[in-house]
C-alpha atoms as a PDB file:
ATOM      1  CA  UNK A   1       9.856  57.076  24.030  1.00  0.00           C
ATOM      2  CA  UNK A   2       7.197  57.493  26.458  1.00  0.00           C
ATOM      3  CA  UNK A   3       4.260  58.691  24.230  1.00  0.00           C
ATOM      4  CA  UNK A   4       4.838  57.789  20.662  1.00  0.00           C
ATOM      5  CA  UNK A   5       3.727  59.389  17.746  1.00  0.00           C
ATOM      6  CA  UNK A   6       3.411  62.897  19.871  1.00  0.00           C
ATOM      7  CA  UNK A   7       4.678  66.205  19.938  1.00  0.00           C
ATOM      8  CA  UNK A   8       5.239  69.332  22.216  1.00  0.00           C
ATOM      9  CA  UNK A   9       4.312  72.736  20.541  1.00  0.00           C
ATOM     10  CA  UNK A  10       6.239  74.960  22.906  1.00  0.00           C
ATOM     11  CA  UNK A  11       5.084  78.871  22.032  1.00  0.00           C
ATOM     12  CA  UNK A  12       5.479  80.890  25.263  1.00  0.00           C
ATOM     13  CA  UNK A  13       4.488  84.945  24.780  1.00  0.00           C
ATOM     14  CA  UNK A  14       8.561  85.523  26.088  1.00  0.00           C
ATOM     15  CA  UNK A  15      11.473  83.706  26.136  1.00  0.00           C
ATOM     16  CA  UNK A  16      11.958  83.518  29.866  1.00  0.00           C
ATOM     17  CA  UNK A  17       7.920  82.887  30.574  1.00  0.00           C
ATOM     18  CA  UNK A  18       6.284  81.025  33.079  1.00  0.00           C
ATOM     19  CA  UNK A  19       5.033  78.154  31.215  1.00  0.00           C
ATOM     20  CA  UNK A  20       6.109  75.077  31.146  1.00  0.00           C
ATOM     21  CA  UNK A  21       5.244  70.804  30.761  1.00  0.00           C
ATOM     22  CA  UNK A  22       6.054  68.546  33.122  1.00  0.00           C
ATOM     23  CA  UNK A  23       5.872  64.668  32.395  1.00  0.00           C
ATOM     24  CA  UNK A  24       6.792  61.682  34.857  1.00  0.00           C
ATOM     25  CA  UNK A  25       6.564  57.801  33.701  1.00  0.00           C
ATOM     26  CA  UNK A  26       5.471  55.683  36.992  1.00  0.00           C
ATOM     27  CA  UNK A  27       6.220  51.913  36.591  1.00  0.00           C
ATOM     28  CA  UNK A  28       3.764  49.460  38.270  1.00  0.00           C
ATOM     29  CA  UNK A  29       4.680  48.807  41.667  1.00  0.00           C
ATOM     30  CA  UNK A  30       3.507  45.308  41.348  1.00  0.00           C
ATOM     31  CA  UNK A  31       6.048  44.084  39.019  1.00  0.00           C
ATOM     32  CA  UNK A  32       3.529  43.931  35.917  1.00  0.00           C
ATOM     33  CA  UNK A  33       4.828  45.708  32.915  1.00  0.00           C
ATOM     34  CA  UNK A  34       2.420  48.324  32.378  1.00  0.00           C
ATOM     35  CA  UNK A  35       3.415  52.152  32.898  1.00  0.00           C
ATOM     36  CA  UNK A  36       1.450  55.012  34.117  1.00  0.00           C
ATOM     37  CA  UNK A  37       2.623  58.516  32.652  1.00  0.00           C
ATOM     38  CA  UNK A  38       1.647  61.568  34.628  1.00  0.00           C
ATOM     39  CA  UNK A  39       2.078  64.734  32.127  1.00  0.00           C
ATOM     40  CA  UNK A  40       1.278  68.334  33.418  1.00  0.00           C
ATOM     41  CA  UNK A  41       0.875  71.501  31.343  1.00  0.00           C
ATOM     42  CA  UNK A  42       1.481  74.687  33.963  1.00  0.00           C
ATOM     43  CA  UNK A  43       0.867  78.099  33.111  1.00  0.00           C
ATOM     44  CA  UNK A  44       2.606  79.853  36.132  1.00  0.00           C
ATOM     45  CA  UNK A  45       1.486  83.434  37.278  1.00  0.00           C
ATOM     46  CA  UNK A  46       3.810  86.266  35.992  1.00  0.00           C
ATOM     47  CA  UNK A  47       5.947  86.695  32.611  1.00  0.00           C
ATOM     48  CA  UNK A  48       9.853  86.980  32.431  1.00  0.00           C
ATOM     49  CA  UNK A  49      12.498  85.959  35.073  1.00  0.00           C
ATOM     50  CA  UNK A  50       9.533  86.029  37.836  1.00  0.00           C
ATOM     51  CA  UNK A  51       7.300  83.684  36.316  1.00  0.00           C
ATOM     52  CA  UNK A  52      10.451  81.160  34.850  1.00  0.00           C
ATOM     53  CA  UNK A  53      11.377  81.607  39.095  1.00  0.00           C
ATOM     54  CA  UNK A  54       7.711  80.325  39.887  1.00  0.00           C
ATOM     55  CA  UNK A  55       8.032  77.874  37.311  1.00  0.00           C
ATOM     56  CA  UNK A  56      11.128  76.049  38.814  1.00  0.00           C
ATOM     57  CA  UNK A  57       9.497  75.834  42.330  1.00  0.00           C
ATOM     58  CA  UNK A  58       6.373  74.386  40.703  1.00  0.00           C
ATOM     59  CA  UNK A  59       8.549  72.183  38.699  1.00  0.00           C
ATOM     60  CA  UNK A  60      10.440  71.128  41.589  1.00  0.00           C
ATOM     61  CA  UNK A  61       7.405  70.901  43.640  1.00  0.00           C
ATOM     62  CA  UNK A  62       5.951  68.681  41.204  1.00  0.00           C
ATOM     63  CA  UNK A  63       9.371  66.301  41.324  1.00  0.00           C
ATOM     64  CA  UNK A  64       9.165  65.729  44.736  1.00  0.00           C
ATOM     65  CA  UNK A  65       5.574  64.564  44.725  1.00  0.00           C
ATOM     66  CA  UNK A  66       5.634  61.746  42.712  1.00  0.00           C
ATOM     67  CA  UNK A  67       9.031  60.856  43.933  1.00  0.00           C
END
């Protein structure tokens, strides 16, 4: 587990919204042990399958970022 002793409380206003978390452990590039977690909450503009559309290119765009 990346964050212990946490939770996600997930309520969007629709089933298909355009909310969503985003979270992305980064291990030290110098070989130490210590990790980095990057952890986005997004609130994309628009509600139903518009906003979950948004939500996958943010996602994505996020992905490809830190990668």
């Amino acid at each position: 587990m990346t964050i212990p002793q946490s939770f996600i409380l997930y309520k969007p206003k629709d089933i298909v919204a355009g909310d969503f978390y985003w979270m992305e452990p980064l291990e030290s590039l110098n070989g130490a042990n210590d990790t980095t977690t990057l952890f986005a909450a997004a609130d994309c503009t628009g509600h139903g399958v518009p906003g979950a559309m948004v939500s996958v290119i943010c996602n994505n765009g996020l992905n490809r970022s830190v990668r």
